[in-house]
C-alpha atoms as a PDB file:
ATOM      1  CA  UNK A   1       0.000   0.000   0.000  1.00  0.00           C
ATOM      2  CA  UNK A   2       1.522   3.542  -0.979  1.00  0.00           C
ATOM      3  CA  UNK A   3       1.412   5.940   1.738  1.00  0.00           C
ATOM      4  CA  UNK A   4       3.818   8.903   0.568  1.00  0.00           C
ATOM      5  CA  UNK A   5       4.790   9.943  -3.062  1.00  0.00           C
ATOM      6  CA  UNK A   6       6.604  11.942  -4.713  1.00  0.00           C
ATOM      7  CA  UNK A   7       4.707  14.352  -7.913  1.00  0.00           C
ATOM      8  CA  UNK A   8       6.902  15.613 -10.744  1.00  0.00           C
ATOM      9  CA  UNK A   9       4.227  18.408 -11.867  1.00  0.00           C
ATOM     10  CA  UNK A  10       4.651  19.746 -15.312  1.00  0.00           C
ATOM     11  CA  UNK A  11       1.704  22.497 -15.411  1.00  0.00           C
ATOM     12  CA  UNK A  12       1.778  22.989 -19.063  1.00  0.00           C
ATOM     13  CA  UNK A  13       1.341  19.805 -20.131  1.00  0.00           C
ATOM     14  CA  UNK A  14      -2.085  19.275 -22.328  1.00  0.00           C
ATOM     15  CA  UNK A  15      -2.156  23.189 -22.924  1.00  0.00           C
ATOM     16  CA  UNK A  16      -1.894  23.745 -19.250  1.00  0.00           C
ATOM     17  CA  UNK A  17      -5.095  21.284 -18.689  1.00  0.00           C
ATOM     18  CA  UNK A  18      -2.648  19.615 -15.766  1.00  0.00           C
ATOM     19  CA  UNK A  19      -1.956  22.943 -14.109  1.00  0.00           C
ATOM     20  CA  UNK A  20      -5.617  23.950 -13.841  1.00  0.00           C
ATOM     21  CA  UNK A  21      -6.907  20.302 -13.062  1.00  0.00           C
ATOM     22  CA  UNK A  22      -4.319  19.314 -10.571  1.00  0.00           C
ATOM     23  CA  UNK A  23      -5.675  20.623  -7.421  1.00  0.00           C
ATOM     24  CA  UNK A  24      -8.343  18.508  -7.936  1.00  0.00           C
ATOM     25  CA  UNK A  25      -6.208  15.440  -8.646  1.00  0.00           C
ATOM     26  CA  UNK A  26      -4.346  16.600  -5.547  1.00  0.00           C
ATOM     27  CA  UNK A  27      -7.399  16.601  -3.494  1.00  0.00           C
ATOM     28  CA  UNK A  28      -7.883  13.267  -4.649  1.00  0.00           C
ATOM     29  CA  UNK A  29      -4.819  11.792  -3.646  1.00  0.00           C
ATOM     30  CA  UNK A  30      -5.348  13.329   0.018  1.00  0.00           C
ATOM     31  CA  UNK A  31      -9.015  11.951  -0.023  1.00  0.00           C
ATOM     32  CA  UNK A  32      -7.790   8.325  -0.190  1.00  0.00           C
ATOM     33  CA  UNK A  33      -4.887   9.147   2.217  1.00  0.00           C
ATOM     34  CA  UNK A  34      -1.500   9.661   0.206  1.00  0.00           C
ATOM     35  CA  UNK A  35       0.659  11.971   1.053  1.00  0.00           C
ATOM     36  CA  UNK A  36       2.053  14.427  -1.268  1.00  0.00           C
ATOM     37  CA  UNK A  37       5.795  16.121  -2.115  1.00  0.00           C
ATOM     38  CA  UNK A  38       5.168  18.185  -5.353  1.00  0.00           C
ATOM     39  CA  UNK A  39       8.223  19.309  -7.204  1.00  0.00           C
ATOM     40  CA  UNK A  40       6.796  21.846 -10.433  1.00  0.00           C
ATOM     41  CA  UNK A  41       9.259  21.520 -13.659  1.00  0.00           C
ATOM     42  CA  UNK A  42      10.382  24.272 -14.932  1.00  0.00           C
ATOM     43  CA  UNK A  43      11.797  24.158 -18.203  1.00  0.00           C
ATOM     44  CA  UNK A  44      12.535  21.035 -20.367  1.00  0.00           C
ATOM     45  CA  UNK A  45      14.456  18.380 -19.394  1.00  0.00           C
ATOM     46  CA  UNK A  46      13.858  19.253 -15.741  1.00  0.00           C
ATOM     47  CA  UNK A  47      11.627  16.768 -14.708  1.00  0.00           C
ATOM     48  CA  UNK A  48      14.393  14.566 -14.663  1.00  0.00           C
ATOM     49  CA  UNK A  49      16.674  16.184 -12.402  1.00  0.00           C
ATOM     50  CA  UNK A  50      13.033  16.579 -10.286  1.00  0.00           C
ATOM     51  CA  UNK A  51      12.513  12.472 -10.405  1.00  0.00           C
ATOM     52  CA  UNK A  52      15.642  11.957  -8.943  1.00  0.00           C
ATOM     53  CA  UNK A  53      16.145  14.588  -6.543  1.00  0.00           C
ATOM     54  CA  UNK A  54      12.601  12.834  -4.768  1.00  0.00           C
ATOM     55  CA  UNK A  55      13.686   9.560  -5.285  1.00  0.00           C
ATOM     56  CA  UNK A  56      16.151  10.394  -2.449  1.00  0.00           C
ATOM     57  CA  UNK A  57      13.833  11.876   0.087  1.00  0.00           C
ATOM     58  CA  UNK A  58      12.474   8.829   1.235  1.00  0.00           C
ATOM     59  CA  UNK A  59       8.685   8.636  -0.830  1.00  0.00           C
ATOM     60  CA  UNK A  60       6.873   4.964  -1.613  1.00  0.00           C
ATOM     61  CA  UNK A  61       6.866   6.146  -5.458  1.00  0.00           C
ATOM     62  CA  UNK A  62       7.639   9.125  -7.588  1.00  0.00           C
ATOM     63  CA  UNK A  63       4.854   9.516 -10.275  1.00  0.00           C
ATOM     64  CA  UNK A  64       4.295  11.837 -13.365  1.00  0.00           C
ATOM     65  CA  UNK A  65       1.530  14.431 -13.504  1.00  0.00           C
ATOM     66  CA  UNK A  66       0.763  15.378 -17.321  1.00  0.00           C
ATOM     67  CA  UNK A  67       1.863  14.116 -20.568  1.00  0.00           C
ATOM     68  CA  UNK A  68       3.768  10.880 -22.406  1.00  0.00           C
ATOM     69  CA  UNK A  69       6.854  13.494 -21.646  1.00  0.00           C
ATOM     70  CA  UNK A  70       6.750  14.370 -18.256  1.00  0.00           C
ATOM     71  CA  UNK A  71       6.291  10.679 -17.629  1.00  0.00           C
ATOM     72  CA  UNK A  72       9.668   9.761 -19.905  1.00  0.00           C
ATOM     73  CA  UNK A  73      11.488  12.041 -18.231  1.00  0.00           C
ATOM     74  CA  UNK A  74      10.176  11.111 -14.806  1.00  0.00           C
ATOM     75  CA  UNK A  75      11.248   7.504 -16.340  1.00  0.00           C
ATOM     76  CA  UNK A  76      14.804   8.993 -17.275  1.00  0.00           C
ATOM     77  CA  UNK A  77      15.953   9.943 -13.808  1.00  0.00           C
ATOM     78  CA  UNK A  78      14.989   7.105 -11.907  1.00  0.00           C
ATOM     79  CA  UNK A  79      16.871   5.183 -14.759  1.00  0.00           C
ATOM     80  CA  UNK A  80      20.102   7.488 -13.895  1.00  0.00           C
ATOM     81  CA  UNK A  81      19.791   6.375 -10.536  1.00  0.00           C
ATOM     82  CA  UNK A  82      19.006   2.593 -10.853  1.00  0.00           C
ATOM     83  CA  UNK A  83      15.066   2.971  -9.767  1.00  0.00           C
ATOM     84  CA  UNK A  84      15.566   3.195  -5.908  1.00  0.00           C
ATOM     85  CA  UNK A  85      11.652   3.394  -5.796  1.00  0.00           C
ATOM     86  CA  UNK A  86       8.942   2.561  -8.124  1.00  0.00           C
ATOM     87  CA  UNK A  87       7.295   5.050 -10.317  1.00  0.00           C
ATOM     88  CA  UNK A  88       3.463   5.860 -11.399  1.00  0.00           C
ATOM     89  CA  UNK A  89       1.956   8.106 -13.793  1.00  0.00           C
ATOM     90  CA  UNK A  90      -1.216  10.636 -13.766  1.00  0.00           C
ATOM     91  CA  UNK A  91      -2.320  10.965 -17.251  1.00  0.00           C
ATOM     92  CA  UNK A  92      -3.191  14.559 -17.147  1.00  0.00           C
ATOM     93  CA  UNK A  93      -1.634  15.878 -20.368  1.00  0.00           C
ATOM     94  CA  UNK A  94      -2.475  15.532 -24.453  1.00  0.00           C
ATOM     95  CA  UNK A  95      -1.998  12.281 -25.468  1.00  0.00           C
ATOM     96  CA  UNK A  96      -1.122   9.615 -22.526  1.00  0.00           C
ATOM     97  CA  UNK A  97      -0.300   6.926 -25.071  1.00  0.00           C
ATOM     98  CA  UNK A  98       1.351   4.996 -22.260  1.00  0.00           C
ATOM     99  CA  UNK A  99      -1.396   4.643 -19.807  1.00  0.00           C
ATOM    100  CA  UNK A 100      -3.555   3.236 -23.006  1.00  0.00           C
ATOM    101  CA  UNK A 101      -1.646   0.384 -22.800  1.00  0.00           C
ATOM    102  CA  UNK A 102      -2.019   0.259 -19.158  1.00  0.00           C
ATOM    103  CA  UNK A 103      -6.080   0.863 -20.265  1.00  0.00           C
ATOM    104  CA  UNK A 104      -6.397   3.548 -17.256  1.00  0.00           C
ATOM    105  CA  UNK A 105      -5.478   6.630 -19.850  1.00  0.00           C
ATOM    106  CA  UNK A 106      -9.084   8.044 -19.038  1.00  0.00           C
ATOM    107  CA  UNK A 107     -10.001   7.104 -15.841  1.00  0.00           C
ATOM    108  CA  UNK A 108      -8.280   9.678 -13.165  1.00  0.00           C
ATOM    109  CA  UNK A 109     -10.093   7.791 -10.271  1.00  0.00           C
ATOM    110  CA  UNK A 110      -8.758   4.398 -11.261  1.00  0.00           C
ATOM    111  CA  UNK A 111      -4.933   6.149 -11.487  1.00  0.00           C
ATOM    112  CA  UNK A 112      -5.568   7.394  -8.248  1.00  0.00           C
ATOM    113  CA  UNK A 113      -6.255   3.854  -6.665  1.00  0.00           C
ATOM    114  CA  UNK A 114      -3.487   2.123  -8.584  1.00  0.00           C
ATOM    115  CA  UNK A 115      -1.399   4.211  -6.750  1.00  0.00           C
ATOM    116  CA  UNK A 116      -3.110   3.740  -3.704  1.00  0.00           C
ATOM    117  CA  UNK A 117      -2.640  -0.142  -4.103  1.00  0.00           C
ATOM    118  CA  UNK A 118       0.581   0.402  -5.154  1.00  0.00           C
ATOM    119  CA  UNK A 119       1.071  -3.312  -7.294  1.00  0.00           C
ATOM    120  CA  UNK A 120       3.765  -3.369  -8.760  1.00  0.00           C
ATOM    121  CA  UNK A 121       4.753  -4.224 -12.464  1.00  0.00           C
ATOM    122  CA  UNK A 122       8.301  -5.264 -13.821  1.00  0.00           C
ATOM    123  CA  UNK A 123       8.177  -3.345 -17.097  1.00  0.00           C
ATOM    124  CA  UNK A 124      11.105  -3.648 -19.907  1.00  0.00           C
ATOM    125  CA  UNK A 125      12.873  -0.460 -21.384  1.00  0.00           C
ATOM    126  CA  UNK A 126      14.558   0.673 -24.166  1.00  0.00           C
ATOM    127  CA  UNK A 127      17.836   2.027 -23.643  1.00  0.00           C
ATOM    128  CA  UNK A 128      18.532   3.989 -26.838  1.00  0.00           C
ATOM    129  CA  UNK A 129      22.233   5.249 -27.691  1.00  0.00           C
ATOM    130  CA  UNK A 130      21.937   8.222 -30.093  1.00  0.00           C
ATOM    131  CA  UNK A 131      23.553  11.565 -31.412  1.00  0.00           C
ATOM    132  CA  UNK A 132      22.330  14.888 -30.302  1.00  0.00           C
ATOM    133  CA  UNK A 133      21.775  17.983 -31.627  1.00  0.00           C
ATOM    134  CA  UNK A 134      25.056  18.987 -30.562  1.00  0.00           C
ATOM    135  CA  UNK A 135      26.646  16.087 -32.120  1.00  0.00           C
ATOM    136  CA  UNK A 136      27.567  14.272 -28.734  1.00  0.00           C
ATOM    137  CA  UNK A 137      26.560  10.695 -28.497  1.00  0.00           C
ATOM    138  CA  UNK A 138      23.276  10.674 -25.857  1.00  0.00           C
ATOM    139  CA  UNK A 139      21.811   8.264 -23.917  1.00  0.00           C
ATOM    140  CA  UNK A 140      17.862   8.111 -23.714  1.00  0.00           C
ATOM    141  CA  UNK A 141      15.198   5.515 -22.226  1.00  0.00           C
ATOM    142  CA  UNK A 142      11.758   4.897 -23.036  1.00  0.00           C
ATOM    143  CA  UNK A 143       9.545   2.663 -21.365  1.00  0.00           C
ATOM    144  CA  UNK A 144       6.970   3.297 -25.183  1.00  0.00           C
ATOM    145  CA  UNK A 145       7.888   4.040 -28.234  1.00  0.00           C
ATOM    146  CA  UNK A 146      11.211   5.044 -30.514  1.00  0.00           C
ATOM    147  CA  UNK A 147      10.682   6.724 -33.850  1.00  0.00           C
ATOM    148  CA  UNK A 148      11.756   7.228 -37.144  1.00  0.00           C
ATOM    149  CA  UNK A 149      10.407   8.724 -40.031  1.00  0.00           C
ATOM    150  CA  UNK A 150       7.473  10.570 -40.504  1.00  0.00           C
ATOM    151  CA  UNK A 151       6.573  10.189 -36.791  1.00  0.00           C
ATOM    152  CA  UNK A 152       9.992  12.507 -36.163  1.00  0.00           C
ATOM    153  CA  UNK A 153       9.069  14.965 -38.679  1.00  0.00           C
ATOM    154  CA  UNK A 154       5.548  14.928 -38.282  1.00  0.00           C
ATOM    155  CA  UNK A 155       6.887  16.146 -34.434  1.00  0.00           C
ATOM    156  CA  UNK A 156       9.478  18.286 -35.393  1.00  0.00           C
ATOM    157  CA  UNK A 157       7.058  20.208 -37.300  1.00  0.00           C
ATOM    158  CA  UNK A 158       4.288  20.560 -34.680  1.00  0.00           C
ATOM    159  CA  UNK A 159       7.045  21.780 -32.182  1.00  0.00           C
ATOM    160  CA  UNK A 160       8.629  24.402 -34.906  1.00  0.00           C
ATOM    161  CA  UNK A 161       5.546  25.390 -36.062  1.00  0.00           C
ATOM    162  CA  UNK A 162       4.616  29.182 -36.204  1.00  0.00           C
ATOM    163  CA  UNK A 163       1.227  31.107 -36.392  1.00  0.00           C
ATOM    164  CA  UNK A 164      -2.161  30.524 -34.818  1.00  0.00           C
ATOM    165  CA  UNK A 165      -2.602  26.643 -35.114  1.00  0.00           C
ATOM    166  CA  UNK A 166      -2.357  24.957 -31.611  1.00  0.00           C
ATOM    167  CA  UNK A 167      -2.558  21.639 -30.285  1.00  0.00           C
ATOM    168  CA  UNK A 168      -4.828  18.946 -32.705  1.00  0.00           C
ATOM    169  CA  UNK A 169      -5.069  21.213 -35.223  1.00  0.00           C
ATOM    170  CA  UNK A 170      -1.396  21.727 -35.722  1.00  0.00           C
ATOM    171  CA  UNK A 171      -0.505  18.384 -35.621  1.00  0.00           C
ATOM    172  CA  UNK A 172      -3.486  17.669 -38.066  1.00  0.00           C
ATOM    173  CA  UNK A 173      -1.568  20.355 -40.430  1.00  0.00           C
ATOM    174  CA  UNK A 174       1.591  18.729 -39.792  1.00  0.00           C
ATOM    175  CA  UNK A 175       0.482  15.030 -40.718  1.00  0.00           C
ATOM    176  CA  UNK A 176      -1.109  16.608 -43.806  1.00  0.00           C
ATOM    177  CA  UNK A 177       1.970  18.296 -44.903  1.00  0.00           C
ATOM    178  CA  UNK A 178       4.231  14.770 -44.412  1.00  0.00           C
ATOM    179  CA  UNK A 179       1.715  12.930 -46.347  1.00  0.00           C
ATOM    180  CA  UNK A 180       1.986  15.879 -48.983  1.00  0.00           C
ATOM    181  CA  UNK A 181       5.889  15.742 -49.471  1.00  0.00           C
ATOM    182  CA  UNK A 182       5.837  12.265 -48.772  1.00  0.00           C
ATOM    183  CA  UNK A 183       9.711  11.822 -48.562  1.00  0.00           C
ATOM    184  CA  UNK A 184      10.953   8.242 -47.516  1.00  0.00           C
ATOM    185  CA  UNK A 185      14.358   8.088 -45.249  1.00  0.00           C
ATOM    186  CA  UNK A 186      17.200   6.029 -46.653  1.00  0.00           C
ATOM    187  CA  UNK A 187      17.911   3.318 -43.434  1.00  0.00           C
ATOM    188  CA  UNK A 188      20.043   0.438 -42.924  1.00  0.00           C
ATOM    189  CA  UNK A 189      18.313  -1.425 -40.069  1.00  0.00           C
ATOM    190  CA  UNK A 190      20.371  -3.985 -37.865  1.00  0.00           C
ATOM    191  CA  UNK A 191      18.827  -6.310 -35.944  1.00  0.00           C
ATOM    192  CA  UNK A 192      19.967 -10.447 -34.608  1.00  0.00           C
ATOM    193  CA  UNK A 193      17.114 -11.637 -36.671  1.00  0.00           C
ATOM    194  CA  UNK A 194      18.243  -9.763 -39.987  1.00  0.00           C
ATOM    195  CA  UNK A 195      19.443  -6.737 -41.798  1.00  0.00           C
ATOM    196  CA  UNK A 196      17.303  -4.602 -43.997  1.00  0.00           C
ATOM    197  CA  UNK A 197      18.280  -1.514 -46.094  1.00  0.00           C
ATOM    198  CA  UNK A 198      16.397   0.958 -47.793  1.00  0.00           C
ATOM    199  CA  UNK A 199      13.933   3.458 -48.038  1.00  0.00           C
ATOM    200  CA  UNK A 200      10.956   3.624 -45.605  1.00  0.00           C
ATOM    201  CA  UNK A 201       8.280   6.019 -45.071  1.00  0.00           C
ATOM    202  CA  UNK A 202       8.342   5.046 -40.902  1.00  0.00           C
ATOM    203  CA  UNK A 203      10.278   2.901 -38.088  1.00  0.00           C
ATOM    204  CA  UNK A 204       8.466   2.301 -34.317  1.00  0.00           C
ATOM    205  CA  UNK A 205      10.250   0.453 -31.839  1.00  0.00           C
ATOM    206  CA  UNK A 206       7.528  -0.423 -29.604  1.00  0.00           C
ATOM    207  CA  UNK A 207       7.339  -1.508 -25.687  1.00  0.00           C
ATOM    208  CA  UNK A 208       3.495   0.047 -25.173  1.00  0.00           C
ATOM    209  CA  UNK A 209       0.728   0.014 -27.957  1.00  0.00           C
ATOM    210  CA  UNK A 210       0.214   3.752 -28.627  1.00  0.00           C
ATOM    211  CA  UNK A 211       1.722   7.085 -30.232  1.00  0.00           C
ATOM    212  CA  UNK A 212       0.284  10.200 -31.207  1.00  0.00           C
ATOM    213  CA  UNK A 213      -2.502  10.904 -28.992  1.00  0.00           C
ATOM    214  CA  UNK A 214      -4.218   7.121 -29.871  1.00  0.00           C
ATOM    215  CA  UNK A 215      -3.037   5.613 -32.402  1.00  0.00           C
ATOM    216  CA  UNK A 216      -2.360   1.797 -32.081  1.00  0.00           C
ATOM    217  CA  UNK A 217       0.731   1.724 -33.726  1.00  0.00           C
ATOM    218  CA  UNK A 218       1.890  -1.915 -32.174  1.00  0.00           C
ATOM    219  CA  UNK A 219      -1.469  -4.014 -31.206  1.00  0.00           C
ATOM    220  CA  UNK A 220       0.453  -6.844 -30.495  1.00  0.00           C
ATOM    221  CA  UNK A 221       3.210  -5.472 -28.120  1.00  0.00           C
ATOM    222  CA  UNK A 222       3.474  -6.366 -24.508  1.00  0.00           C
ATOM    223  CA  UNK A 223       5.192  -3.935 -22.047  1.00  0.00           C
ATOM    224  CA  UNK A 224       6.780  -6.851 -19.779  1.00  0.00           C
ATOM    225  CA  UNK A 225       7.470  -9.488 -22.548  1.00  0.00           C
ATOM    226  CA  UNK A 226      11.061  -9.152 -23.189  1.00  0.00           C
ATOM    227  CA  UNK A 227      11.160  -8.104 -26.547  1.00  0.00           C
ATOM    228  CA  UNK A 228      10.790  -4.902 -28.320  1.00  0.00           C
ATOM    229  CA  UNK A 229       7.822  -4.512 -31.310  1.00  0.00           C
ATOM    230  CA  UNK A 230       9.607  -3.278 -34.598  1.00  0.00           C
ATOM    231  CA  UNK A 231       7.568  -1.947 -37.166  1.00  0.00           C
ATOM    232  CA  UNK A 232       8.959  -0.375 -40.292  1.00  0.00           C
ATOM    233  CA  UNK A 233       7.068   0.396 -43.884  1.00  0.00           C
ATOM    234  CA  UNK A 234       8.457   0.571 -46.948  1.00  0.00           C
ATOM    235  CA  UNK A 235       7.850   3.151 -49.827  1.00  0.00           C
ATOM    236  CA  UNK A 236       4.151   3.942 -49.319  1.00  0.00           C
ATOM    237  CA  UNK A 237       2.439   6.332 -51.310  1.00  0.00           C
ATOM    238  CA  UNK A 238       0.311   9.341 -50.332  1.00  0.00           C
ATOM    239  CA  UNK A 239      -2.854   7.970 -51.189  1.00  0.00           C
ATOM    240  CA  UNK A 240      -1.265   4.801 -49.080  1.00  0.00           C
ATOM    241  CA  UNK A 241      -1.011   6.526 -46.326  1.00  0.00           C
ATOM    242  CA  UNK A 242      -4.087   8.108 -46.309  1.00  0.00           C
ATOM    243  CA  UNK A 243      -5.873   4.817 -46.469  1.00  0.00           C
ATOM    244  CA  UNK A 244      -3.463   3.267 -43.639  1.00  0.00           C
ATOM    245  CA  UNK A 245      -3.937   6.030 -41.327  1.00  0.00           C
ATOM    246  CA  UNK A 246      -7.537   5.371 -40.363  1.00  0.00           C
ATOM    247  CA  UNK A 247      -6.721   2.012 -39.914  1.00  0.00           C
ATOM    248  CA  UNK A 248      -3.973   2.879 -37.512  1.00  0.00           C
ATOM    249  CA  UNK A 249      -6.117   4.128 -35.293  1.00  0.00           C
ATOM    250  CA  UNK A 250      -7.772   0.901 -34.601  1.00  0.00           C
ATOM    251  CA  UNK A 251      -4.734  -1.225 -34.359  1.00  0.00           C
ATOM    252  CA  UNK A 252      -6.264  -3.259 -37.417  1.00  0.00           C
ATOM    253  CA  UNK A 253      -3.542  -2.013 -40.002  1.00  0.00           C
ATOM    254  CA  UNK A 254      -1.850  -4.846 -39.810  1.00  0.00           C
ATOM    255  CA  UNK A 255      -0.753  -7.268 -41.546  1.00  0.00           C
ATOM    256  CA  UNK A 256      -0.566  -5.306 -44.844  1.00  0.00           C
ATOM    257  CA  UNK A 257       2.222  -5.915 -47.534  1.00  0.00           C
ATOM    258  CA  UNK A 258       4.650  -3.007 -47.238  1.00  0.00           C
ATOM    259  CA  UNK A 259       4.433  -3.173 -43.762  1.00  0.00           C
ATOM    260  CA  UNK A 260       7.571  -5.481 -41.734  1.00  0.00           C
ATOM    261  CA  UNK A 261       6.865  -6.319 -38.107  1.00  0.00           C
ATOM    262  CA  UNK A 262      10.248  -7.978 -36.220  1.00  0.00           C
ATOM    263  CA  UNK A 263      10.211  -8.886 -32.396  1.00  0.00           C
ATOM    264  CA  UNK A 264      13.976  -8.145 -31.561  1.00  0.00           C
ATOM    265  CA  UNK A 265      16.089  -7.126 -28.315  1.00  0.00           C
ATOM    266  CA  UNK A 266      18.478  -5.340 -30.015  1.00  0.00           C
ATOM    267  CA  UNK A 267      17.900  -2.482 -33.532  1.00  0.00           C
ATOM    268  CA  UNK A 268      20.887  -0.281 -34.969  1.00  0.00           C
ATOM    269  CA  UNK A 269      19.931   2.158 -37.446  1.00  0.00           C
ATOM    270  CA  UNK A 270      22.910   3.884 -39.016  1.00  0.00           C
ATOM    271  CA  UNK A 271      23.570   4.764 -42.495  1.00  0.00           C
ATOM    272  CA  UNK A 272      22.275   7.959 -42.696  1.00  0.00           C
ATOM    273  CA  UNK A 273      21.310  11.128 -40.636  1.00  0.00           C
ATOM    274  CA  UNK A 274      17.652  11.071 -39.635  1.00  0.00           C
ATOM    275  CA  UNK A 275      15.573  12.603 -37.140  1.00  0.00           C
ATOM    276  CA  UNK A 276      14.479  10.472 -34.621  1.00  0.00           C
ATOM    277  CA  UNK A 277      11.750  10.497 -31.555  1.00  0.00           C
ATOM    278  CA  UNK A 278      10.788   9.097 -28.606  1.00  0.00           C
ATOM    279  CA  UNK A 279       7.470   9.450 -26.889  1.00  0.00           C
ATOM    280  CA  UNK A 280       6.694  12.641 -28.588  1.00  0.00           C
ATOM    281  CA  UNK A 281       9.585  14.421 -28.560  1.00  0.00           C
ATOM    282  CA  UNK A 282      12.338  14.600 -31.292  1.00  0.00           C
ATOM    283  CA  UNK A 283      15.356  14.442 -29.498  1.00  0.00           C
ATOM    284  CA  UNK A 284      18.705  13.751 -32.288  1.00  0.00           C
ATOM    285  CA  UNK A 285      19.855  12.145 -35.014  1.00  0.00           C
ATOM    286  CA  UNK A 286      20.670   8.692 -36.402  1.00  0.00           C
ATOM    287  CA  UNK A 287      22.401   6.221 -36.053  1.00  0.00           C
ATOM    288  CA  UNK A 288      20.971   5.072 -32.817  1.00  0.00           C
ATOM    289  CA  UNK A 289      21.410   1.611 -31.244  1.00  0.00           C
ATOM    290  CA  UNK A 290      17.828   0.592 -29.108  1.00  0.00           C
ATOM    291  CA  UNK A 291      18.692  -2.309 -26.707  1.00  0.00           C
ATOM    292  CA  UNK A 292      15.756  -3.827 -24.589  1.00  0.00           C
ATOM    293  CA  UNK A 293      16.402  -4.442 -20.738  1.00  0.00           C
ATOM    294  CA  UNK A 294      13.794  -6.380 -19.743  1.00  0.00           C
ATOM    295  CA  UNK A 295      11.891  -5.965 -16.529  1.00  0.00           C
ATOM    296  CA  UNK A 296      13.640  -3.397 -15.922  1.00  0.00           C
ATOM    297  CA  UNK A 297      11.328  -0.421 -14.635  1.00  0.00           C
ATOM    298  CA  UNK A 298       9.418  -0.967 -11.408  1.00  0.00           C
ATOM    299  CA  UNK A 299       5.623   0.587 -12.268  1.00  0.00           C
ATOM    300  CA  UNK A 300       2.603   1.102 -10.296  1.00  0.00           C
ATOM    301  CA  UNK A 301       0.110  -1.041 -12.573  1.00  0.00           C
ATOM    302  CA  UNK A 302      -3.391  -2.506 -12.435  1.00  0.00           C
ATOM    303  CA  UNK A 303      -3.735  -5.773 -10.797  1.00  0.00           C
END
């Protein structure tokens, strides 16, 4: 049973939605008895440095309040220091494609008593080598997704982009302006099961079903099975992708003939510089190196 927890708060996640709804989440928590130590992030990156800084002042859990990226980097600084406690997650940001997987995404009241119950689920992570934008090799984790492709640029346009549009409707411009230009990336992927080289339209390598606010990108990935969920399509075209996208959305896209689905431990993917993601957030370049620890990350979970 958790008693005490630690809250990485990042107010502006979901448009600020978690900074105006979290005094009633917080009331919450105190209504069922948990205590609270609330650290409020402050820039990006800082949630991190926030995770870990709690982990040390003696809390049950530290858990996530907003979005898929306060929760990975909540996830990254426990992983710097070696998970001394679990963590949890309130979904109170845009997409929570994490806690879909976890199938408590929309239910505030049922995060609130898996933390309470505090079970406890062995969950595997990617650890994902990569180059930054300064050029320095980087070390990231993600406990969802990895991303190549026109997931990157589809969020490396919403995050650069200028003018009125905000939140759906400037990711719905972005995905439309992808499909438009419709420019493959030139990959050579490396994996124990096989090599493959050429040009592909996306890569996922998946721990959790979900990206993008909903879309089930990786139906048949399992968050404690061992093995990562590699998806990668070749060459589609835009009226392709049109068709595909819907689909998406339902997890019932696959199997379909361009599409290549490998369950691996271990992906390079060199050869070229690309953009790549991970739960949302564009964070480098290729060539990265993905290698799965499994059960790695202790998580607050549904029994």
């Amino acid at each position: 049973m958790i008693k005490n927890i630690g809250i990485v708060l990042n107010p502006t996640a979901g448009r600020g939605k978690a900074g105006r709804i979290f005094p009633q989440v917080l009331s919450m928590l105190h209504e069922v008895g948990i205590k609270t130590l609330v650290e409020i992030t402050e820039l990006p990156g800082h949630g991190a440095e926030l995770a870990a800084r709690l982990a040390r002042k003696g809390v049950d859990a530290v858990v996530s309040a907003g979005g898929d990226g306060t929760l990975n980097e909540v996830l990254n600084g426990l992983a710097n220091v070696d998970f001394p406690v679990p963590m949890g997650a309130l979904g109170i940001g845009t997409g929570n494609d994490f806690l879909k997987s976890a199938g408590i995404a929309k239910d505030l009241l049922k995060q609130v008593e898996v933390i309470k119950q505090g079970d406890i689920k062995l969950l595997d992570l990617m650890r994902i080598t990569y180059c930054d934008f300064g050029g320095k090799t980087a070390v990231r984790y993600s406990i969802n997704d990895f991303g190549v492709g026109f997931p990157a640029k589809v969020s490396f346009r919403v995050n650069n982009m200028k003018g009125a549009l905000k939140g759906a409707w400037s990711y719905a411009a972005a995905v439309i302006t992808e499909i438009r230009l419709n420019k493959p990336v030139q990959l050579k992927l490396e994996t124990p099961e096989g090599s493959f080289k050429g040009f592909y339209n996306m890569l996922f390598a998946m721990i959790g079903q979900y990206v993008g606010g909903g879309i089930k990108i990786a139906p048949m990935a399992v968050v404690d099975d061992g093995y990562m969920d590699v998806l990668f399509v070749e060459q589609l075209t835009r009226w392709e992708t049109l068709k595909l996208l819907p689909k998406a959305f339902k997890g019932t896209h696959l199997p379909h003939p361009k599409a290549t689905h490998i369950k691996t431990r271990e992906l390079s993917v060199n050869d070229t510089q690309e953009l790549v993601y991970v739960q949302g957030e564009v964070i480098g370049f290729t060539p990265a190196h993905i290698e799965l620890l499994h059960q790695k990350v202790p998580f607050l979970w549904p029994s």
